[in-house]
PDB file of N, CA and C in Angstrom:
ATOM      1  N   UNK A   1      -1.783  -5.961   1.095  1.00  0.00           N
ATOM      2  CA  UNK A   1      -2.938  -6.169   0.266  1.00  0.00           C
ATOM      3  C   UNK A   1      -2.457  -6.905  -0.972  1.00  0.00           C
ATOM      4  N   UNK A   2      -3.020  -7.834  -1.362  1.00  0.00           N
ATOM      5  CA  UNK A   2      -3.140  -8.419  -2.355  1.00  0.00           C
ATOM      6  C   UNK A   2      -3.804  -9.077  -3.069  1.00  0.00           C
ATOM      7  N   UNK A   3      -3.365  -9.331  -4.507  1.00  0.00           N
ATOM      8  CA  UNK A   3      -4.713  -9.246  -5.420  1.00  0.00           C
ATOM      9  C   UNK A   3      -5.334 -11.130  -5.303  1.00  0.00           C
ATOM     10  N   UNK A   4      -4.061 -11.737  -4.489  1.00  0.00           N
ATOM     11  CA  UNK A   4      -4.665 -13.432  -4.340  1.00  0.00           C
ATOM     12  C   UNK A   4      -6.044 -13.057  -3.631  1.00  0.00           C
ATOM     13  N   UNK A   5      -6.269 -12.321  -2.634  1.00  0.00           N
ATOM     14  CA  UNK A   5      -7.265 -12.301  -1.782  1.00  0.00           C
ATOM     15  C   UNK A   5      -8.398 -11.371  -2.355  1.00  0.00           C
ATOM     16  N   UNK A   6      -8.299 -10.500  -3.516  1.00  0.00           N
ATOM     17  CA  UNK A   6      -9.378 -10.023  -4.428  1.00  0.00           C
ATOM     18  C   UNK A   6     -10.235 -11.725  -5.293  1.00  0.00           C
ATOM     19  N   UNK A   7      -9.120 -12.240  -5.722  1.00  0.00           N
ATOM     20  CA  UNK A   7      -8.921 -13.590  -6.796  1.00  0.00           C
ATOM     21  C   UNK A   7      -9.871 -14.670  -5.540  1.00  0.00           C
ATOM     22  N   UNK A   8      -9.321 -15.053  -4.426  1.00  0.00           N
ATOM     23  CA  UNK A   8     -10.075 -15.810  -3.844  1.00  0.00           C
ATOM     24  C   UNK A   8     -10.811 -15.796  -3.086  1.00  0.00           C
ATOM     25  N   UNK A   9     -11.328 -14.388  -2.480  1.00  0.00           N
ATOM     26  CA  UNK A   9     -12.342 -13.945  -1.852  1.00  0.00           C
ATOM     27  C   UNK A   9     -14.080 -14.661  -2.384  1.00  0.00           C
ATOM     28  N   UNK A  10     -14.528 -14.480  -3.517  1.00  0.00           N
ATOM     29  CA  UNK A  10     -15.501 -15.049  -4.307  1.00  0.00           C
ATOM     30  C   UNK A  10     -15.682 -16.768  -3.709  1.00  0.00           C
ATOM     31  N   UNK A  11     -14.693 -17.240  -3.930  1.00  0.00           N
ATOM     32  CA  UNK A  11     -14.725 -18.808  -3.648  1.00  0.00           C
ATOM     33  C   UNK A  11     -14.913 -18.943  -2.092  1.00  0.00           C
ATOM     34  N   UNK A  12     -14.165 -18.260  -1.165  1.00  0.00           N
ATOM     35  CA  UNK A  12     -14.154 -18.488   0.005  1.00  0.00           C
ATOM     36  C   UNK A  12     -15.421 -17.724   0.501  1.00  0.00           C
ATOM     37  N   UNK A  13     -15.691 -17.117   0.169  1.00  0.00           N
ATOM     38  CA  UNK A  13     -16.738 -15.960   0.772  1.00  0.00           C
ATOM     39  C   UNK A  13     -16.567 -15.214   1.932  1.00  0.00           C
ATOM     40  N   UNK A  14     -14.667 -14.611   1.867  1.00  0.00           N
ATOM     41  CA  UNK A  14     -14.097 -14.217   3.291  1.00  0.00           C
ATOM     42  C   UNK A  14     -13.372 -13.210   2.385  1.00  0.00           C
ATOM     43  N   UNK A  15     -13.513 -12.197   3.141  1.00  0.00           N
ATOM     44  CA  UNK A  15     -11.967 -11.190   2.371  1.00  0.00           C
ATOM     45  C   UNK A  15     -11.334 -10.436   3.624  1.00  0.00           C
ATOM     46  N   UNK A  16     -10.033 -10.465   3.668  1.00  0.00           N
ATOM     47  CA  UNK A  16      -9.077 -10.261   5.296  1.00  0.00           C
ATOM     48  C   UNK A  16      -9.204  -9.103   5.368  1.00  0.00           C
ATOM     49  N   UNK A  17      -9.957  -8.111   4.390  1.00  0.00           N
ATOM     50  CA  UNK A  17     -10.376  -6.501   4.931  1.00  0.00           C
ATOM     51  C   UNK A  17     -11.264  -6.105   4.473  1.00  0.00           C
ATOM     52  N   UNK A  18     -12.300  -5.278   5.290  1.00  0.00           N
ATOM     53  CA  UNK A  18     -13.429  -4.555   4.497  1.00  0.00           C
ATOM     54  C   UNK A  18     -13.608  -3.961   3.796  1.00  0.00           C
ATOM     55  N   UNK A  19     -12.611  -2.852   3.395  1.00  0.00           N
ATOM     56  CA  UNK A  19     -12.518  -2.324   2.364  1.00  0.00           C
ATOM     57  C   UNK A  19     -12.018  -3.322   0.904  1.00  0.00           C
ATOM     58  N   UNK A  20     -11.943  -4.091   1.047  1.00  0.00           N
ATOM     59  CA  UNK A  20     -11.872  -5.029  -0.074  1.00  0.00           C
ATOM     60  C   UNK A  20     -12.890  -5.972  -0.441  1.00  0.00           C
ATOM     61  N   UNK A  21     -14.273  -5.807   0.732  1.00  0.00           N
ATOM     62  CA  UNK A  21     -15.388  -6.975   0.236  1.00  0.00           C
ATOM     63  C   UNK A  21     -16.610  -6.356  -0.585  1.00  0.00           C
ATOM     64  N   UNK A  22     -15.535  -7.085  -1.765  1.00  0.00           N
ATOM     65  CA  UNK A  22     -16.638  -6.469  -3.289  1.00  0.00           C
ATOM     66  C   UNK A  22     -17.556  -6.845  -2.865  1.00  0.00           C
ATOM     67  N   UNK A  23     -17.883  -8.423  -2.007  1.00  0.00           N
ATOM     68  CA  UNK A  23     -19.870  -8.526  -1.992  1.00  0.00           C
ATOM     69  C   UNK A  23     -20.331  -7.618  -1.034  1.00  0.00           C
ATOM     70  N   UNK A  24     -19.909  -6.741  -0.388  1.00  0.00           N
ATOM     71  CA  UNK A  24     -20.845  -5.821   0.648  1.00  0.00           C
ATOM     72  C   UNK A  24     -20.590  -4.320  -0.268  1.00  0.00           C
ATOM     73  N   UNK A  25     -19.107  -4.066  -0.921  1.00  0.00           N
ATOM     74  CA  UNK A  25     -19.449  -2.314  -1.039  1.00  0.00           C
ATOM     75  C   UNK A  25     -18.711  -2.024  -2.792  1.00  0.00           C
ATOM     76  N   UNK A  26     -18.868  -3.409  -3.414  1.00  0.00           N
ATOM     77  CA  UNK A  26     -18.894  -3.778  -5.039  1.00  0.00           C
ATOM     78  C   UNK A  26     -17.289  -3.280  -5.506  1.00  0.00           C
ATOM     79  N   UNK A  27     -17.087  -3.738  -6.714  1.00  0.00           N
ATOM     80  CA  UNK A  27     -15.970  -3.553  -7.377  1.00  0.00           C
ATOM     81  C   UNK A  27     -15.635  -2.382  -7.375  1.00  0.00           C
ATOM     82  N   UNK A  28     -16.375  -1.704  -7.727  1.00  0.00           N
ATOM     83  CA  UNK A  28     -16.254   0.324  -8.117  1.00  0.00           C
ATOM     84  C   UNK A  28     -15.357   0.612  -6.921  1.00  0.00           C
ATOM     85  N   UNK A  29     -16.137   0.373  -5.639  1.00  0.00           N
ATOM     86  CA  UNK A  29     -15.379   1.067  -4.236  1.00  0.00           C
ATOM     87  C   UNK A  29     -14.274   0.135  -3.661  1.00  0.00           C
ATOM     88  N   UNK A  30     -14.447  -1.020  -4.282  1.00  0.00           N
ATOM     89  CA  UNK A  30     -13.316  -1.739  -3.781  1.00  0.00           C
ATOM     90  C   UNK A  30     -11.372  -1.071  -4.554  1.00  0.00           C
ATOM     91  N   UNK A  31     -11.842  -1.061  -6.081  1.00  0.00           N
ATOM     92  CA  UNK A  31     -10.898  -0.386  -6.930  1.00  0.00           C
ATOM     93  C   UNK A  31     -10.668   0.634  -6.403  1.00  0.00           C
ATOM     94  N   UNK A  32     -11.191   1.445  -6.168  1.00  0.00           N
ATOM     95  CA  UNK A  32     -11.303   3.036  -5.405  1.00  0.00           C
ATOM     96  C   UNK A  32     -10.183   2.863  -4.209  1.00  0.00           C
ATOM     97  N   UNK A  33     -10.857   2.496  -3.431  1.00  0.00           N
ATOM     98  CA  UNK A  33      -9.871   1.692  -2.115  1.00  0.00           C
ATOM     99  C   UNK A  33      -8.467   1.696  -2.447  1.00  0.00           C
ATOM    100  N   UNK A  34      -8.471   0.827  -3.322  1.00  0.00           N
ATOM    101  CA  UNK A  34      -6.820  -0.115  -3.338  1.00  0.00           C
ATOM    102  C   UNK A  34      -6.339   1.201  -4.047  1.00  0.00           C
ATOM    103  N   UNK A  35      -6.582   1.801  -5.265  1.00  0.00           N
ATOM    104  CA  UNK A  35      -5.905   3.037  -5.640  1.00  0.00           C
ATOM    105  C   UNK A  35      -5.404   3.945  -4.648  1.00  0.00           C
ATOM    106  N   UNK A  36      -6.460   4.207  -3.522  1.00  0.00           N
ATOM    107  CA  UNK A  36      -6.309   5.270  -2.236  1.00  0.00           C
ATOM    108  C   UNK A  36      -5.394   4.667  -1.645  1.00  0.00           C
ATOM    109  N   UNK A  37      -5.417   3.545  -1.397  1.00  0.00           N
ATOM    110  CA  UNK A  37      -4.106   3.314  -0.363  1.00  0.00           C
ATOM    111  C   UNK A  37      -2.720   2.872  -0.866  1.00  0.00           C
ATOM    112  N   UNK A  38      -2.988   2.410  -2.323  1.00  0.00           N
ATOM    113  CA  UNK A  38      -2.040   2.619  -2.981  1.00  0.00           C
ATOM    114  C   UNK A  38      -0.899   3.980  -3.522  1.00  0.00           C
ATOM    115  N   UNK A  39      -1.822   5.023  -3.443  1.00  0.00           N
ATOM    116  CA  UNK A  39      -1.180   6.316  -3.545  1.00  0.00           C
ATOM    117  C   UNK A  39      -0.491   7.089  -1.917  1.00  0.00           C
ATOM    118  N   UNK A  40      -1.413   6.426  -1.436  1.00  0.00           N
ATOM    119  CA  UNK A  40      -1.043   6.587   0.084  1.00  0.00           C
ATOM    120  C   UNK A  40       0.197   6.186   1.024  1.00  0.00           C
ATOM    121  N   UNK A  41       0.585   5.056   0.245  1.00  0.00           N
ATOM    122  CA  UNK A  41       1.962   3.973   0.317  1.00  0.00           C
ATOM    123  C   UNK A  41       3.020   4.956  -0.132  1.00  0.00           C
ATOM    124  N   UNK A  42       2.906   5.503  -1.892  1.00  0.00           N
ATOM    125  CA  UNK A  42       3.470   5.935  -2.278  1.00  0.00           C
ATOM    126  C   UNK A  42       4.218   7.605  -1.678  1.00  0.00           C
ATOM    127  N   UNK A  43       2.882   8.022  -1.501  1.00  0.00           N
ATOM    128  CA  UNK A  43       3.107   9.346  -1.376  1.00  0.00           C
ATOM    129  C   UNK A  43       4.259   9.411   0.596  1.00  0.00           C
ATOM    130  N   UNK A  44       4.109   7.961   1.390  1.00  0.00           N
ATOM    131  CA  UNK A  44       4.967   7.706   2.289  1.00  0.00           C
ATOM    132  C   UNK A  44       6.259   7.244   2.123  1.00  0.00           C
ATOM    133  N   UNK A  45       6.305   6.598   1.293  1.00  0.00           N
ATOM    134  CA  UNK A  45       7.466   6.001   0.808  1.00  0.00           C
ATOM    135  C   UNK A  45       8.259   7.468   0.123  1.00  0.00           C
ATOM    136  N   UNK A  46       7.875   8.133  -0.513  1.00  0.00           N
ATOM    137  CA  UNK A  46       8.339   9.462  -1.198  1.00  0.00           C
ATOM    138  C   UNK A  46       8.477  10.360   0.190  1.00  0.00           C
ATOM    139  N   UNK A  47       8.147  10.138   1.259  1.00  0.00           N
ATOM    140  CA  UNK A  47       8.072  11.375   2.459  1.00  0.00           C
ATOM    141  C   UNK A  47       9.431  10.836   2.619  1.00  0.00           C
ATOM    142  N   UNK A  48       9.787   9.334   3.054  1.00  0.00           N
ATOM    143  CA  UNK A  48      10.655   8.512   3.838  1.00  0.00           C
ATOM    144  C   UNK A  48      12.226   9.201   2.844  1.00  0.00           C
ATOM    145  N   UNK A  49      11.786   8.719   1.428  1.00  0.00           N
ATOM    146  CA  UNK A  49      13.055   8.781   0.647  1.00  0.00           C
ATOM    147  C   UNK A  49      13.031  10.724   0.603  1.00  0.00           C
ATOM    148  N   UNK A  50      12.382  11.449   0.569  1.00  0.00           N
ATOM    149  CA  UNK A  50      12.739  12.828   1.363  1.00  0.00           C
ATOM    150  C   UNK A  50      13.370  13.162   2.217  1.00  0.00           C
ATOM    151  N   UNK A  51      12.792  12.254   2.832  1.00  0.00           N
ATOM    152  CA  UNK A  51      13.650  12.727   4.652  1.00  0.00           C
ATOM    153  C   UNK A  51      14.936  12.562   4.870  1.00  0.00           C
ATOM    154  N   UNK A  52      15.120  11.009   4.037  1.00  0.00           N
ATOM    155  CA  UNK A  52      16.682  10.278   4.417  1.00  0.00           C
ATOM    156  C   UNK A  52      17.617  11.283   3.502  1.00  0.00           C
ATOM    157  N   UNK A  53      17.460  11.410   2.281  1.00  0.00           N
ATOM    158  CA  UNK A  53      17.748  12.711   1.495  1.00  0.00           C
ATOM    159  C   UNK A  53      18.374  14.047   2.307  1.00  0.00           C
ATOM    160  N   UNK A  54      17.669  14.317   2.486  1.00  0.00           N
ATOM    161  CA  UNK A  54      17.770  15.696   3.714  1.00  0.00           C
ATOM    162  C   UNK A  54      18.833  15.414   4.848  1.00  0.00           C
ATOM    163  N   UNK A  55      18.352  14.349   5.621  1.00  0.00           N
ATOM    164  CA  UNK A  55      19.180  14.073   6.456  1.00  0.00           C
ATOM    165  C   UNK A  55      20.656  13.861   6.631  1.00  0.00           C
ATOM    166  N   UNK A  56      20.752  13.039   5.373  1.00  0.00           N
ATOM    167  CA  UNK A  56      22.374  12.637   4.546  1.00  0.00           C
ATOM    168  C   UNK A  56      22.785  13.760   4.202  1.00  0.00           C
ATOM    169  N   UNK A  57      22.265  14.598   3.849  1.00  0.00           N
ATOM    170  CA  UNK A  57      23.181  15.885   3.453  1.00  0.00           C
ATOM    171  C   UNK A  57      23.399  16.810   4.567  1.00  0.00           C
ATOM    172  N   UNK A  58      22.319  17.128   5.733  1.00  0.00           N
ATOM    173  CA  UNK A  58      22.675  17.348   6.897  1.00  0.00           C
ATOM    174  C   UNK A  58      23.820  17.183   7.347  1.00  0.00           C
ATOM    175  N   UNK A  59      24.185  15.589   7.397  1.00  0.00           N
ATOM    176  CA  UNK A  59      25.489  14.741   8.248  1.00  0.00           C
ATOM    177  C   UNK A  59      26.165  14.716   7.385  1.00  0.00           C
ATOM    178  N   UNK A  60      26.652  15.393   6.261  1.00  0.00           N
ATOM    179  CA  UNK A  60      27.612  15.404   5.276  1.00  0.00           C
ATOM    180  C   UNK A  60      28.493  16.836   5.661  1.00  0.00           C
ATOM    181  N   UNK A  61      27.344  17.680   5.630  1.00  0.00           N
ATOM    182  CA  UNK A  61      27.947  18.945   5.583  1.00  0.00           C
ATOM    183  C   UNK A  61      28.421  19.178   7.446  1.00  0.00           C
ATOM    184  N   UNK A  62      28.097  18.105   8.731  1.00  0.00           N
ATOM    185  CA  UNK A  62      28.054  18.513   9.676  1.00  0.00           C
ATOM    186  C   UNK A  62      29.810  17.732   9.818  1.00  0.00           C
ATOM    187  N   UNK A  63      30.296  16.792   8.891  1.00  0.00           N
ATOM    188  CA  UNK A  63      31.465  16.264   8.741  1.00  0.00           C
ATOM    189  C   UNK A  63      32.705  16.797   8.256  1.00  0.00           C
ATOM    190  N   UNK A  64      32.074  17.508   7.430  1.00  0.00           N
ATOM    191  CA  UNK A  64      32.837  18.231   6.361  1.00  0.00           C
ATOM    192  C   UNK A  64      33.990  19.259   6.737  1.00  0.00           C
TER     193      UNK A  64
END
């Protein structure tokens, strides 16, 4: 997702996802959106760097 395609959506009158077409469900829910899946990224990316965490110390102590 990116914000070129918020920026040129208007001119083109195309946006590459629905949840991003301010002219059908407006700015409010579009912002809404990108926050949600923005926290959503995050909160995976934080599972991932958990896991590998865990894991490394697993195979540390299984060396040791």
């Amino acid at each position: 997702m990116s914000t070129s395609a918020l920026a040129l959506g208007p001119f083109v009158g195309w946006y590459p996802y629905p949840f991003l077409d301010v002219a059908k469900i407006g700015y409010g829910w579009t912002l809404l959106n990108c926050a949600l899946i923005a926290v959503l990224f995050l909160g995976l990316g934080s599972l991932a760097l958990w896991a590998d965490r865990r894991l490394s110390r697993r195979r540390a102590t299984m060396i040791a």
